[in-house]
PDB file of N, CA and C in Angstrom:
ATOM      1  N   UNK A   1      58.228 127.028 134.107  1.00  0.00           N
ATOM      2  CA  UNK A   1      59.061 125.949 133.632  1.00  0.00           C
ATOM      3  C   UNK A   1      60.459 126.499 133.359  1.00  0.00           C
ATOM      4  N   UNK A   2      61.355 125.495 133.858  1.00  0.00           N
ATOM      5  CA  UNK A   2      62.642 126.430 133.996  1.00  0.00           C
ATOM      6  C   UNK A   2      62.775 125.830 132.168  1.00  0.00           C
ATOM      7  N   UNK A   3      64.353 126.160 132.141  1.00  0.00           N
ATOM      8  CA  UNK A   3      65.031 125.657 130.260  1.00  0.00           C
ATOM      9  C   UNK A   3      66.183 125.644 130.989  1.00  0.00           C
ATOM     10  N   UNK A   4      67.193 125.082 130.568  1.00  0.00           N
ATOM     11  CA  UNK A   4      68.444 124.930 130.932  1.00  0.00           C
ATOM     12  C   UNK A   4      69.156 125.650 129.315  1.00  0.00           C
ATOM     13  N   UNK A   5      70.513 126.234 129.718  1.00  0.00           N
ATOM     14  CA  UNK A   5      70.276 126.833 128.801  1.00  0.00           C
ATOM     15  C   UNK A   5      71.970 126.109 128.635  1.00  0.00           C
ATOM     16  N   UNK A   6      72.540 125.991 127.120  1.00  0.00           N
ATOM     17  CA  UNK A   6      73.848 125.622 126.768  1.00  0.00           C
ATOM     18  C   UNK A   6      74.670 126.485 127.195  1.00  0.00           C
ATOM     19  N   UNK A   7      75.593 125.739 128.233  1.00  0.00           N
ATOM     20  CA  UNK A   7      76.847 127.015 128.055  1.00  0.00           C
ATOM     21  C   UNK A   7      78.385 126.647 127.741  1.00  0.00           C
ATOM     22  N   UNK A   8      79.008 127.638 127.520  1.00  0.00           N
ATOM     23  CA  UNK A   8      80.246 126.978 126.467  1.00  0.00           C
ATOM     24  C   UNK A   8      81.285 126.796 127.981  1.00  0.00           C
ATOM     25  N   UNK A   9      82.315 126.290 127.760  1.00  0.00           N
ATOM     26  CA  UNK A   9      83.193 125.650 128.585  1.00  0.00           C
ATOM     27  C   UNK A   9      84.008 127.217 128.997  1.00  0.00           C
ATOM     28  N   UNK A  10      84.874 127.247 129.743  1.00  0.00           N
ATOM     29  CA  UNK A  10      85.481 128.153 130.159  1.00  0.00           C
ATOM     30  C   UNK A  10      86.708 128.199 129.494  1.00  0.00           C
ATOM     31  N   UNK A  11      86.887 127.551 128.433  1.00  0.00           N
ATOM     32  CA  UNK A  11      87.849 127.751 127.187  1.00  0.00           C
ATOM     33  C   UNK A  11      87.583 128.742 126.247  1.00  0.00           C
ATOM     34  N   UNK A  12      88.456 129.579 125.653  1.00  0.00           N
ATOM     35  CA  UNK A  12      88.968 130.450 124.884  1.00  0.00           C
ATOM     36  C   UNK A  12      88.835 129.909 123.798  1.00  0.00           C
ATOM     37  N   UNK A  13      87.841 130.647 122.599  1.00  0.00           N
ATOM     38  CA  UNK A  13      87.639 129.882 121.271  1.00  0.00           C
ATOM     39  C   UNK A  13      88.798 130.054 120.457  1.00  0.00           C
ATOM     40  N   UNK A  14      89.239 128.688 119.466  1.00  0.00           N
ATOM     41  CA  UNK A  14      90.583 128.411 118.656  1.00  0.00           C
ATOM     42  C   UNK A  14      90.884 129.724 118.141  1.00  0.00           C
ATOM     43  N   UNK A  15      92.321 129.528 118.288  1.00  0.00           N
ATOM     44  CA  UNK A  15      92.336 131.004 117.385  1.00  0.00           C
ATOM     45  C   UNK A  15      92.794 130.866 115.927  1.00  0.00           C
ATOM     46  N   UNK A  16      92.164 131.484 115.061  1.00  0.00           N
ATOM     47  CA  UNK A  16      92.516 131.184 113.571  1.00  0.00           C
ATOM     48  C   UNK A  16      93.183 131.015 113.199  1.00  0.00           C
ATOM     49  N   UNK A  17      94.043 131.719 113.525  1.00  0.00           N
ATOM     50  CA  UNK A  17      95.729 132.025 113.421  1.00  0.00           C
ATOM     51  C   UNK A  17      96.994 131.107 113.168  1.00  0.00           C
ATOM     52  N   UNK A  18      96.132 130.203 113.871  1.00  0.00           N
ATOM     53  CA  UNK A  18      96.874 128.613 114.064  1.00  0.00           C
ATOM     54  C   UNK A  18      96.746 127.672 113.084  1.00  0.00           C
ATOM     55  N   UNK A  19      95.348 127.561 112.520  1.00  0.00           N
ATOM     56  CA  UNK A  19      94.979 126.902 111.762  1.00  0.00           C
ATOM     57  C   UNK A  19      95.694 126.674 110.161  1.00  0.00           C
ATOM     58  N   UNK A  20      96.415 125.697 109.632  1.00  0.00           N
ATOM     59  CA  UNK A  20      96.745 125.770 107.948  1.00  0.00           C
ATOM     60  C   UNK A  20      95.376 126.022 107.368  1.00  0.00           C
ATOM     61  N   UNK A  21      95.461 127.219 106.360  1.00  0.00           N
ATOM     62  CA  UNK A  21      94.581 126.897 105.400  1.00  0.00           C
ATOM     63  C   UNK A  21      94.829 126.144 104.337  1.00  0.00           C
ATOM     64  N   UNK A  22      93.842 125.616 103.872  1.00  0.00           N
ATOM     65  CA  UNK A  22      94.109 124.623 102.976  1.00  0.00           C
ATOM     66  C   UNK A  22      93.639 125.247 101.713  1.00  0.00           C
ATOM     67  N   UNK A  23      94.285 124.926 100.668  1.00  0.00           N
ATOM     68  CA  UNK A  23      94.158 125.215  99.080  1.00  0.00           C
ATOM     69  C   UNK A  23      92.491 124.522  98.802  1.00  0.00           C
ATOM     70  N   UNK A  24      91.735 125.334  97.751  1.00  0.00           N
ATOM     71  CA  UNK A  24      90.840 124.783  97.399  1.00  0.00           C
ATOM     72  C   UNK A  24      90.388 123.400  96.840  1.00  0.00           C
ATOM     73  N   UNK A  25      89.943 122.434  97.480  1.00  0.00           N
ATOM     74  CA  UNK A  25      89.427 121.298  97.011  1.00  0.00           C
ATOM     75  C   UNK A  25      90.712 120.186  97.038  1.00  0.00           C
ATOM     76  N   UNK A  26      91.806 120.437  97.938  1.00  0.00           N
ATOM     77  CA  UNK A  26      92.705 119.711  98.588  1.00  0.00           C
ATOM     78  C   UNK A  26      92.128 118.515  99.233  1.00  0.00           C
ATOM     79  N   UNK A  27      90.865 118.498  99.852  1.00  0.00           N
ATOM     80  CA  UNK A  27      90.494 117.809 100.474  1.00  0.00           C
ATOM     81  C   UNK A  27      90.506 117.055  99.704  1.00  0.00           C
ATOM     82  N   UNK A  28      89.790 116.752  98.524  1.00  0.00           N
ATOM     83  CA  UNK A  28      89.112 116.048  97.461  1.00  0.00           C
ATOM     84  C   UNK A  28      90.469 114.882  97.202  1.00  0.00           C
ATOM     85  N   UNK A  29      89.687 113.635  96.703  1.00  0.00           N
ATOM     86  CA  UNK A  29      90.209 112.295  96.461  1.00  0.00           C
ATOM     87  C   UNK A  29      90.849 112.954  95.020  1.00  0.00           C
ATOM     88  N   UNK A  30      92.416 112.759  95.271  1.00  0.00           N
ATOM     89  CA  UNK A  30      93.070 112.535  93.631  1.00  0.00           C
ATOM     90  C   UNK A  30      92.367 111.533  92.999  1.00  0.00           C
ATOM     91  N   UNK A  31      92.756 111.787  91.344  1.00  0.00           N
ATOM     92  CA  UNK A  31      92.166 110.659  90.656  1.00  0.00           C
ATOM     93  C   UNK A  31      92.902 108.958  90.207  1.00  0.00           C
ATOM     94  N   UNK A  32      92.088 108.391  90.824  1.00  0.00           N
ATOM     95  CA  UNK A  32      92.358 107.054  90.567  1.00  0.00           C
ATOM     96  C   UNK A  32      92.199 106.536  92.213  1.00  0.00           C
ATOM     97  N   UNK A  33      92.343 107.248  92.864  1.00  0.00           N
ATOM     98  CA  UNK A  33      92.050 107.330  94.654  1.00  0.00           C
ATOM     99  C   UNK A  33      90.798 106.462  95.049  1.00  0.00           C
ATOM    100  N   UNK A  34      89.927 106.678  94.279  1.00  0.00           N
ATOM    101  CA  UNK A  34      88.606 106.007  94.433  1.00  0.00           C
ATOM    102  C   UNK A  34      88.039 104.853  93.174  1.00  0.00           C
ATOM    103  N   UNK A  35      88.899 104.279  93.128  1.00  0.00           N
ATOM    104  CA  UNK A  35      88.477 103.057  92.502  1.00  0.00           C
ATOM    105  C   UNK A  35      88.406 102.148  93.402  1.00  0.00           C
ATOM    106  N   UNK A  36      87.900 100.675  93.169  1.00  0.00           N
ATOM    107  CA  UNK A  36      86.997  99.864  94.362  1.00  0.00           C
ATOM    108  C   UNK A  36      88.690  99.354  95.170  1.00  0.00           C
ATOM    109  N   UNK A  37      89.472  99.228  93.545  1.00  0.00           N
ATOM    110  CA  UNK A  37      90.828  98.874  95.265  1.00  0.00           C
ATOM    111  C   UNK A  37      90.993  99.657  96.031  1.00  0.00           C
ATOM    112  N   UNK A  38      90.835 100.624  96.495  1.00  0.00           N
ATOM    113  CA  UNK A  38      91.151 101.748  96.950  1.00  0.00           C
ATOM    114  C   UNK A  38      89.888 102.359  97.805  1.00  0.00           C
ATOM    115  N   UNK A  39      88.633 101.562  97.457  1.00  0.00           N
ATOM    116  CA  UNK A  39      87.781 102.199  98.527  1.00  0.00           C
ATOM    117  C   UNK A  39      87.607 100.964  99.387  1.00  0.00           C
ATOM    118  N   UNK A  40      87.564 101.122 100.844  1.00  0.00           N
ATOM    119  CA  UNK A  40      87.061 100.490 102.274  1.00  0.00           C
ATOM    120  C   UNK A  40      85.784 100.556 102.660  1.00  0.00           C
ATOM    121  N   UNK A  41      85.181  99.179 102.780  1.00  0.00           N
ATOM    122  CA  UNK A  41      83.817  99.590 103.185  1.00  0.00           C
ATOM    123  C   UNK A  41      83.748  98.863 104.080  1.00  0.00           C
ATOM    124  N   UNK A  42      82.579  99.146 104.853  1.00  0.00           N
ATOM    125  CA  UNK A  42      82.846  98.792 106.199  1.00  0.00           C
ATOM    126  C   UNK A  42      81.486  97.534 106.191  1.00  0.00           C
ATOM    127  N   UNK A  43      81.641  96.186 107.074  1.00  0.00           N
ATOM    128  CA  UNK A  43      80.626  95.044 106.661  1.00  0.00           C
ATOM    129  C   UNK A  43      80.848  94.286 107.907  1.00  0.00           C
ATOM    130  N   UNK A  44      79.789  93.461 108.007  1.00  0.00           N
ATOM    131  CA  UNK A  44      79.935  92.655 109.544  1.00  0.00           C
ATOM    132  C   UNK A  44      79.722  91.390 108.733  1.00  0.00           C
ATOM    133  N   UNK A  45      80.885  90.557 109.110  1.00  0.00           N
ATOM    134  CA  UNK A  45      81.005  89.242 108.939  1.00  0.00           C
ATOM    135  C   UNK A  45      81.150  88.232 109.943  1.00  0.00           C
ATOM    136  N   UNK A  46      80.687  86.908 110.030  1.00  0.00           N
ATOM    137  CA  UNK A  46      80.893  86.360 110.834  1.00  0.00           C
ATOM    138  C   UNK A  46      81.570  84.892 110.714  1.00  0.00           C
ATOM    139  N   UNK A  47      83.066  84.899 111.297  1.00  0.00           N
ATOM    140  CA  UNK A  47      84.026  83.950 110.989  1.00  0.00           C
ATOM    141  C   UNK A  47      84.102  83.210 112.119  1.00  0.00           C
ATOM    142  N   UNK A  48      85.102  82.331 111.843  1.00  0.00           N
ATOM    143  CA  UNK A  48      85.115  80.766 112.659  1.00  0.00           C
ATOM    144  C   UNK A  48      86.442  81.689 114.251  1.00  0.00           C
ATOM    145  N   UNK A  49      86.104  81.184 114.946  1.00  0.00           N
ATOM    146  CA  UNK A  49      86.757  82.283 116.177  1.00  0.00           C
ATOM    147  C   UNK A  49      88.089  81.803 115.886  1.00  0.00           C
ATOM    148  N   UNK A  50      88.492  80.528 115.629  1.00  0.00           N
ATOM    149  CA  UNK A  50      89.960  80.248 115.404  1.00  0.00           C
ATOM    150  C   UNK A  50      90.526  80.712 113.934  1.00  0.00           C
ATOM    151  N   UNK A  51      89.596  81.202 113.491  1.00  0.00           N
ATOM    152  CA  UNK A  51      90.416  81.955 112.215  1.00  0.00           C
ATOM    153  C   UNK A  51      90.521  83.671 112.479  1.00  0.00           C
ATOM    154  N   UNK A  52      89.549  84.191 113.394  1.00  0.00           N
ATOM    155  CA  UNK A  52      89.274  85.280 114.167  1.00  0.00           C
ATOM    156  C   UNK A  52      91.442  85.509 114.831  1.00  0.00           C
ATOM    157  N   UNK A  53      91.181  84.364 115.683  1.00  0.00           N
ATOM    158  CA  UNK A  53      92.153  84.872 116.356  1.00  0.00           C
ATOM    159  C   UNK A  53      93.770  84.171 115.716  1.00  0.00           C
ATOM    160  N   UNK A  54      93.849  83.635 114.690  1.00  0.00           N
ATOM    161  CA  UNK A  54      94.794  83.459 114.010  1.00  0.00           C
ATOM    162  C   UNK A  54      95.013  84.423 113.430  1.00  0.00           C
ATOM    163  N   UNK A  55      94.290  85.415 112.909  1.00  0.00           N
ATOM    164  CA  UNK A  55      94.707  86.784 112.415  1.00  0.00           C
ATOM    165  C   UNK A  55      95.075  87.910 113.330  1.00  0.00           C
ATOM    166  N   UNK A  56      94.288  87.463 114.586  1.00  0.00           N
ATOM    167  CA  UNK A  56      94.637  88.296 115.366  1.00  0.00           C
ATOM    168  C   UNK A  56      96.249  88.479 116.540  1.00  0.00           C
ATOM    169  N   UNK A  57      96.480  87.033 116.426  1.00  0.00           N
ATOM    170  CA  UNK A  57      97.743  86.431 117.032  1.00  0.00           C
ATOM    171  C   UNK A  57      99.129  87.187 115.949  1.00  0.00           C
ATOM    172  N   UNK A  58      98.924  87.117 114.578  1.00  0.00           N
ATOM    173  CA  UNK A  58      99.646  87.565 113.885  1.00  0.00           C
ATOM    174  C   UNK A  58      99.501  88.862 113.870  1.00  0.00           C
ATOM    175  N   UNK A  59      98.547  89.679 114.121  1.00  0.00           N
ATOM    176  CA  UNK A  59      98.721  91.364 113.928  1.00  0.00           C
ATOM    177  C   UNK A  59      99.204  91.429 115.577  1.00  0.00           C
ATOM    178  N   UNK A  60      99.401  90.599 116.357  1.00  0.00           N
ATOM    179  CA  UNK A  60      99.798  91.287 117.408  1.00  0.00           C
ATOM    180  C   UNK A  60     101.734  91.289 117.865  1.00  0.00           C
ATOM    181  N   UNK A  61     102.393  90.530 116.854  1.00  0.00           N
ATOM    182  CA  UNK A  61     103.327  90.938 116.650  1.00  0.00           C
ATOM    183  C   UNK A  61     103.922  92.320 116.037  1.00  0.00           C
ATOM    184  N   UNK A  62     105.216  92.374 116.666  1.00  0.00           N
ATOM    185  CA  UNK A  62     105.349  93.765 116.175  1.00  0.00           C
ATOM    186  C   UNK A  62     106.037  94.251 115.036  1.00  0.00           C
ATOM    187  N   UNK A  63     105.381  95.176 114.540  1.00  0.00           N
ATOM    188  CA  UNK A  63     105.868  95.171 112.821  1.00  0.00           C
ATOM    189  C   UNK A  63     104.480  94.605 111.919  1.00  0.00           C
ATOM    190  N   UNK A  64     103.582  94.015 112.682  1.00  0.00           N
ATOM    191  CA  UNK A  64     102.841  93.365 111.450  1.00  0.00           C
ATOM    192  C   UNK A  64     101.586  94.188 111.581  1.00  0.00           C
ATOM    193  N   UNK A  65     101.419  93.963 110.126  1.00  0.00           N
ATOM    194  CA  UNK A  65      99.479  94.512 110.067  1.00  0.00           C
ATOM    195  C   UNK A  65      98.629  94.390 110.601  1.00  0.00           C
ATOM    196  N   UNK A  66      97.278  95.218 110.730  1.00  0.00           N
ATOM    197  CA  UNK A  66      96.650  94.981 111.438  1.00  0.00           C
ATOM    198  C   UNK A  66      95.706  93.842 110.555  1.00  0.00           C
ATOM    199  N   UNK A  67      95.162  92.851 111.619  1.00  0.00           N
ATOM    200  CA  UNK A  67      94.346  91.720 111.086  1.00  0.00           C
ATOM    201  C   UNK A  67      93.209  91.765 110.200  1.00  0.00           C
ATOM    202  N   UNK A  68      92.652  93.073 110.243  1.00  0.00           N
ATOM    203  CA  UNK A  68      91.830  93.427 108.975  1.00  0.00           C
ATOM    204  C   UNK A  68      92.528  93.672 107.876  1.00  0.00           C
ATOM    205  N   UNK A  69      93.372  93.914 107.525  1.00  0.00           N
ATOM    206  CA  UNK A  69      94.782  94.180 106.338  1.00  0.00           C
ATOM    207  C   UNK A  69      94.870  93.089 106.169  1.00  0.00           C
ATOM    208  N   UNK A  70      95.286  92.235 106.954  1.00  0.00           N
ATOM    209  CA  UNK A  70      96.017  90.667 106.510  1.00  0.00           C
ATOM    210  C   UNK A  70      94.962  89.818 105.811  1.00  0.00           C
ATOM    211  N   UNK A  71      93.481  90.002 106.530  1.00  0.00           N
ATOM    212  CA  UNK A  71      92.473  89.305 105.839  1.00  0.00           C
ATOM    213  C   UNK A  71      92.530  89.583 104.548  1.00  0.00           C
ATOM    214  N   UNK A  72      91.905  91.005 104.662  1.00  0.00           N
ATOM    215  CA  UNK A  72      92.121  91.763 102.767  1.00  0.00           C
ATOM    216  C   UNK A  72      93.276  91.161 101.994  1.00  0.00           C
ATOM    217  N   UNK A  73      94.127  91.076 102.326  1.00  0.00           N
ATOM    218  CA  UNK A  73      95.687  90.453 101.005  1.00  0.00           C
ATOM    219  C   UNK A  73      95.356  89.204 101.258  1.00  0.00           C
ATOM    220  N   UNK A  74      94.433  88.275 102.105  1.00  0.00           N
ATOM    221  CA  UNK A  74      94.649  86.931 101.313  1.00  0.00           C
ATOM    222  C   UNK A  74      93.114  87.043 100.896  1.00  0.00           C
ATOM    223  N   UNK A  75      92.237  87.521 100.496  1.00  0.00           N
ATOM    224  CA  UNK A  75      90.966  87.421 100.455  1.00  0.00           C
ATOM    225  C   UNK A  75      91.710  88.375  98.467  1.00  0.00           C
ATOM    226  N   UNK A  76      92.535  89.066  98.290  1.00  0.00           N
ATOM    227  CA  UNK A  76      92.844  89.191  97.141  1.00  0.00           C
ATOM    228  C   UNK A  76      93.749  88.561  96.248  1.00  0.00           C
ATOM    229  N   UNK A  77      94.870  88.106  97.282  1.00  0.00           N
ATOM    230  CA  UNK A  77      95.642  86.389  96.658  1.00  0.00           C
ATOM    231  C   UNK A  77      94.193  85.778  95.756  1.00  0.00           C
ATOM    232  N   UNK A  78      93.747  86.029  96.772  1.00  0.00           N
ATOM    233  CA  UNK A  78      92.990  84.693  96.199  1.00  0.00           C
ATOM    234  C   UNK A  78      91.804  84.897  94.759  1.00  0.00           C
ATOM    235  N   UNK A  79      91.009  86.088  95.168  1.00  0.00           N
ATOM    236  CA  UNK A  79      90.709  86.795  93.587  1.00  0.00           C
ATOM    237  C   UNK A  79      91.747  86.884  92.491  1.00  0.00           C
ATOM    238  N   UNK A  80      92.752  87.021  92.688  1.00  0.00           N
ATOM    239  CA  UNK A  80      93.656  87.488  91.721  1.00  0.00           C
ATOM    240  C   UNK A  80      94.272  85.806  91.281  1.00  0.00           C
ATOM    241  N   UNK A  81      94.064  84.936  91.968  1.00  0.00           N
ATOM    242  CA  UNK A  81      94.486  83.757  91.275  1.00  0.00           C
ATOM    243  C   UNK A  81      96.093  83.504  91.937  1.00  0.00           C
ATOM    244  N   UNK A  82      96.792  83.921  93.122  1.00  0.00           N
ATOM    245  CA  UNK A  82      98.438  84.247  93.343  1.00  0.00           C
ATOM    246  C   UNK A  82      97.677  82.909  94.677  1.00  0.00           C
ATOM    247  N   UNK A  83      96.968  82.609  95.189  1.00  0.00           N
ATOM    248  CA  UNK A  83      96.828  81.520  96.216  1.00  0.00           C
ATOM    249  C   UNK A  83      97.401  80.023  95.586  1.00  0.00           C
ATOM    250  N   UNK A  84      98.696  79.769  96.510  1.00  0.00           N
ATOM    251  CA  UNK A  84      98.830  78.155  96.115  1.00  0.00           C
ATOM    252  C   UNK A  84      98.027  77.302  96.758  1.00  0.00           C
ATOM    253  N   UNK A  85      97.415  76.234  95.547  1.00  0.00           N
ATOM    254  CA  UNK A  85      96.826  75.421  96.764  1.00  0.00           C
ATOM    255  C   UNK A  85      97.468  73.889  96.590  1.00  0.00           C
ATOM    256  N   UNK A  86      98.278  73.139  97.150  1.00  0.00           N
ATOM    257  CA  UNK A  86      99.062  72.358  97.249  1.00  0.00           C
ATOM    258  C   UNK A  86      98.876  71.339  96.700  1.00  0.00           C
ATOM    259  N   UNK A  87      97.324  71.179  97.389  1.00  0.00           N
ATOM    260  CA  UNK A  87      96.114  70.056  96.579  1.00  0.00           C
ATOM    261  C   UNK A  87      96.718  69.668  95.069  1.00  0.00           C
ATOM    262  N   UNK A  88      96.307  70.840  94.507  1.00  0.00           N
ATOM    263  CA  UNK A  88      96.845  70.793  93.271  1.00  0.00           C
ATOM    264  C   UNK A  88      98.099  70.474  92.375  1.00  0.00           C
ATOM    265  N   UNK A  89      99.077  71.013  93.288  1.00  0.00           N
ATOM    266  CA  UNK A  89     100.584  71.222  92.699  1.00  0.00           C
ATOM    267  C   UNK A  89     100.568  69.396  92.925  1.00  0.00           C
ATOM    268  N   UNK A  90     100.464  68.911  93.626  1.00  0.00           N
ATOM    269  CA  UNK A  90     100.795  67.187  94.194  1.00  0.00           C
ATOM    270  C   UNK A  90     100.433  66.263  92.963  1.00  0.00           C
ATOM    271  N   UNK A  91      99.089  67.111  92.426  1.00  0.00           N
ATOM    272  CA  UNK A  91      98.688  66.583  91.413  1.00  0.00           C
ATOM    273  C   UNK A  91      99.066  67.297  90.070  1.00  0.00           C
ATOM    274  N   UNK A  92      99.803  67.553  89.825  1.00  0.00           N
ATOM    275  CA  UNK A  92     100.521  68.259  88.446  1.00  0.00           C
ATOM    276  C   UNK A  92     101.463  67.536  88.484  1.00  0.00           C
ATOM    277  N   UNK A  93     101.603  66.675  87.221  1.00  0.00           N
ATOM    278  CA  UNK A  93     102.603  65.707  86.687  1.00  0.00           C
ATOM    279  C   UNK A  93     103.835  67.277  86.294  1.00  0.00           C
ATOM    280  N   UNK A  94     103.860  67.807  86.090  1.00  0.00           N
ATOM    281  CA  UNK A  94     104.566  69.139  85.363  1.00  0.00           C
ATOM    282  C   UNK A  94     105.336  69.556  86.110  1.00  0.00           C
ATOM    283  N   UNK A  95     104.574  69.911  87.428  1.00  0.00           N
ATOM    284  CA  UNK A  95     104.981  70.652  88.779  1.00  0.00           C
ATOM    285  C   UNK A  95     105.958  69.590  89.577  1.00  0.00           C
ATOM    286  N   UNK A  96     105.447  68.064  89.526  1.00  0.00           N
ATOM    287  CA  UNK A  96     106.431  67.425  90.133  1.00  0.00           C
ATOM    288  C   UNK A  96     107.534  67.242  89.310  1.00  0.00           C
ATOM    289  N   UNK A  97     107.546  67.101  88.157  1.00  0.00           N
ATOM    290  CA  UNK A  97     109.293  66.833  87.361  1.00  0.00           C
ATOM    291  C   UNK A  97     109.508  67.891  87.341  1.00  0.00           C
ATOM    292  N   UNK A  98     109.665  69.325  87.379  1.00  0.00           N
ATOM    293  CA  UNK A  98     109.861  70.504  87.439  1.00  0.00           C
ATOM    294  C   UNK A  98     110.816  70.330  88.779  1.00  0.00           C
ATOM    295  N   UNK A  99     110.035  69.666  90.110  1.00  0.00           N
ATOM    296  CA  UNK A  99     110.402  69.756  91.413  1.00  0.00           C
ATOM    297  C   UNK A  99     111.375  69.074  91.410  1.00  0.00           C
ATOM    298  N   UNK A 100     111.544  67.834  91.102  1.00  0.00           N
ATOM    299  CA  UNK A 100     112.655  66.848  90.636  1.00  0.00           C
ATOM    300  C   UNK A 100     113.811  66.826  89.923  1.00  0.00           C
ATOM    301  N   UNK A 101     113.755  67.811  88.876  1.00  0.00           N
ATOM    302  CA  UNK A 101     114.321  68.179  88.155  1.00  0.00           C
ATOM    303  C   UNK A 101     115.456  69.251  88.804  1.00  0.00           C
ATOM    304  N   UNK A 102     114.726  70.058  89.396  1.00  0.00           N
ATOM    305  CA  UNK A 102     115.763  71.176  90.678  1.00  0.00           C
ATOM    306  C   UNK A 102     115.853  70.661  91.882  1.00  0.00           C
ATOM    307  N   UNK A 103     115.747  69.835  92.538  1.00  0.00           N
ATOM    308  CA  UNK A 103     116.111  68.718  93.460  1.00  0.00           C
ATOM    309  C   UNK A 103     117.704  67.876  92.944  1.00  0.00           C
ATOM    310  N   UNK A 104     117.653  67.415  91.590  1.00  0.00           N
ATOM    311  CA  UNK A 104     118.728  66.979  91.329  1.00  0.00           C
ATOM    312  C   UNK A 104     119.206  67.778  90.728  1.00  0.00           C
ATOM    313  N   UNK A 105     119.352  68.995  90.651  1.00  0.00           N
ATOM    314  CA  UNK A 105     120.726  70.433  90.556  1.00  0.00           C
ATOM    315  C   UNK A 105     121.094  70.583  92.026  1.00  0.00           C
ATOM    316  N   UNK A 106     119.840  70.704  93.072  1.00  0.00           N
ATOM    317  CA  UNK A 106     120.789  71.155  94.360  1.00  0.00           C
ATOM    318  C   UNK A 106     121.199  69.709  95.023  1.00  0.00           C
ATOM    319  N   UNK A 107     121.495  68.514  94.713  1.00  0.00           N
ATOM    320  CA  UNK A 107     121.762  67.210  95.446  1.00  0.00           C
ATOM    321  C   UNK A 107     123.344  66.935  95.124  1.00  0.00           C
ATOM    322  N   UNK A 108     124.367  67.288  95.835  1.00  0.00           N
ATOM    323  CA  UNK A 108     125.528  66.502  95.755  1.00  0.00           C
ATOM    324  C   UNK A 108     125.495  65.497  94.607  1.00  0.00           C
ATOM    325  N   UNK A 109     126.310  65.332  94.027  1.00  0.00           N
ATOM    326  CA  UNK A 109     126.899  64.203  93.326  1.00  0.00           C
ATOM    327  C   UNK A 109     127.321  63.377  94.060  1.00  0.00           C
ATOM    328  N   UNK A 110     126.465  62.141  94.246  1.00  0.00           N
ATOM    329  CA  UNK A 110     127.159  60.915  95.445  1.00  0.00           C
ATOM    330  C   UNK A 110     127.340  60.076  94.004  1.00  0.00           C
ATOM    331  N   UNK A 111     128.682  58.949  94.501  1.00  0.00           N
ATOM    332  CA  UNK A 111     129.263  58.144  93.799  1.00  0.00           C
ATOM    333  C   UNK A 111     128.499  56.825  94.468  1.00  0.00           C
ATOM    334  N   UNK A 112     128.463  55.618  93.528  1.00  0.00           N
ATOM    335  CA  UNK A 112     128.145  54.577  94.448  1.00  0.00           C
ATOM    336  C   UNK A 112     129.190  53.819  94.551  1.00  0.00           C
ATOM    337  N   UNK A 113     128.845  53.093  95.718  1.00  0.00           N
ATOM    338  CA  UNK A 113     129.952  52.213  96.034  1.00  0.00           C
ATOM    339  C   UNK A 113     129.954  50.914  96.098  1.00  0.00           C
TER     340      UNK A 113
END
């Protein structure tokens, strides 16, 4: 019975020399590094394809995040309570004379005639 046996490539092993050493335990997470904002975990979800590719239409401009980023900041808007939801504001007696109120600071002074 034959064995086949491993053989290494016809490359020249790294030479040390090259390598930074690194300070002891550099590797290691500073502290505060690993708190849950700060840790990524990885999860399979399954979303509506037009919300799929609405995130994805926007990370494909240039300059912008990638669409897993963009999900995360509104998926924390929204824990954190910073999501407007309009619904609401329409219905806030407060919010509309507030709106009204700075509506007639930026409106010309018309005279009638």
């Amino acid at each position: 019975m034959k064995t086949k046996s491993k053989r290494v490539s016809g490359t020249a092993a790294p030479d040390p020399k090259k390598f930074k050493r690194l300070a002891r335990g550099s590797f290691l997470a500073k502290s505060g590094e690993t708190g849950p904002r700060n840790t990524k975990v990885r999860i399979s979800i399954l979303l509506d394809l037009d919300v799929l590719n609405f995130f994805k239409d926007k990370a494909s401009k240039a300059g912008a995040l990638a669409y897993q980023t963009q999900i995360n900041q509104i998926l924390r808007a929204h824990i954190e309570g910073k999501e407007v939801n309009a619904n609401a504001l329409v219905k806030d007696d407060r919010f509309i004379r507030a709106v009204a109120k700075r509506v007639k600071q930026l409106s010309p002074n018309r005279k009638s005639a």
